[in-house]
Protein backbone atom coordinates (compact mmCIF):
# COMPACT_ATOMS: atom_id res chain seq x y z
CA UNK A 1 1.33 -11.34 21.44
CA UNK A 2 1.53 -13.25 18.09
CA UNK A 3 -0.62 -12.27 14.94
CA UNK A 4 -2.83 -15.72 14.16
CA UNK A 5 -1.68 -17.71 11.24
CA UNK A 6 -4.78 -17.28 9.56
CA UNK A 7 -7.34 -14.18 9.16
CA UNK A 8 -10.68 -14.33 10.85
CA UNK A 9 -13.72 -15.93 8.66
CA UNK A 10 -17.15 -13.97 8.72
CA UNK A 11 -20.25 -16.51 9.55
CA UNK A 12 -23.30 -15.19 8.10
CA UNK A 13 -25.09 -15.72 11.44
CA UNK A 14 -23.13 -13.32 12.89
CA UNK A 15 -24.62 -10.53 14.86
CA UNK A 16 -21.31 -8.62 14.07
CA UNK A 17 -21.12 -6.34 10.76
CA UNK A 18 -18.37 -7.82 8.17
CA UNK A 19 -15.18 -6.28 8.32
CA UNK A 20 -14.87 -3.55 5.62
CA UNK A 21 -11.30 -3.99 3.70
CA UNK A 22 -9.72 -0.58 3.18
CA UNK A 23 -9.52 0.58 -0.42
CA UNK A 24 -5.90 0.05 -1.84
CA UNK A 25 -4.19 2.95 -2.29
CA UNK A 26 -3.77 4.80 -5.85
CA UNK A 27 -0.83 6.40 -6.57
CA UNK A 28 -0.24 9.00 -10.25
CA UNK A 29 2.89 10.24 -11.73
CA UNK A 30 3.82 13.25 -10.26
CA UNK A 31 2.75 12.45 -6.05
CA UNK A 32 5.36 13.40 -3.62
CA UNK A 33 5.22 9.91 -1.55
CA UNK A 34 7.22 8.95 1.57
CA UNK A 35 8.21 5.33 2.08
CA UNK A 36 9.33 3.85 5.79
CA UNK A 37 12.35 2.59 4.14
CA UNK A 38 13.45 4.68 1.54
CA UNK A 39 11.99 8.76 2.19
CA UNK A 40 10.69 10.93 0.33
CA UNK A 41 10.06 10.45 -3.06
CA UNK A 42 8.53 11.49 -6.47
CA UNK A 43 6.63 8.74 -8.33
CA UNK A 44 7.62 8.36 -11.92
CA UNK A 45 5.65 5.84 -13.24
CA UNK A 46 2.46 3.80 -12.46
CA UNK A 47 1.73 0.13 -13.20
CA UNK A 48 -1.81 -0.39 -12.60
CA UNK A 49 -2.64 -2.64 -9.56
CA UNK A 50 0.72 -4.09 -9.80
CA UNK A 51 3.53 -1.39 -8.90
CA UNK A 52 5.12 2.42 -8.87
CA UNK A 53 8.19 3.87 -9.74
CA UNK A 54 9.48 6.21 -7.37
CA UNK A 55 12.69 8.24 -7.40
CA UNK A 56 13.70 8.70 -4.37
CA UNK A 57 16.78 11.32 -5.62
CA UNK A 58 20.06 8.61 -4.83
CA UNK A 59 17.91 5.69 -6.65
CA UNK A 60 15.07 4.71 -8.08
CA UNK A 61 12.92 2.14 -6.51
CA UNK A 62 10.16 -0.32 -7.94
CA UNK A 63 7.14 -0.37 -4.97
CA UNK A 64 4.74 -3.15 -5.67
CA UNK A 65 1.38 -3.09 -4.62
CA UNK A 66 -0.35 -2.95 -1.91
CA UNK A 67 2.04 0.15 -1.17
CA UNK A 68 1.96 -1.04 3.09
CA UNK A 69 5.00 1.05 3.80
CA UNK A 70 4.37 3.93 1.31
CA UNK A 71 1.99 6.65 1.36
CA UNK A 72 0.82 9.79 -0.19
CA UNK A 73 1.76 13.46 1.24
């Protein structure tokens, strides 16, 4: 099965509730992250809204936001 090309729109006549987005994630220096690609890591530096800097021990990656393969341990 194929995702649709475009997200589903919300008609105010709809019986249904709107869907809720999730809140993005927040990351500060310091959090012990793991990323699908890359491990474990240690972020080093935050750029609000935009990215983080993780060290991952063998490099250092730049993660931009919205963090969909990275999270929080």
């Amino acid at each position: 099965m194929t995702k649709p090309s475009a997200p589903k729109r919300f008609l105010p006549t709809s019986p249904f509730k709107a869907p809720v987005a999730p809140p993005p994630k927040q990351f500060a220096v310091g959090d012990q992250v793991t990323h699908d690609v890359h491990g474990l890591g240690r972020v080093t530096g935050v750029e609000d809204g935009i990215a983080a800097v993780v060290d991952f021990g063998a490099t250092q990656q730049r993660i931009l936001s919205p963090y969909a393969k990275m999270s929080k341990l």
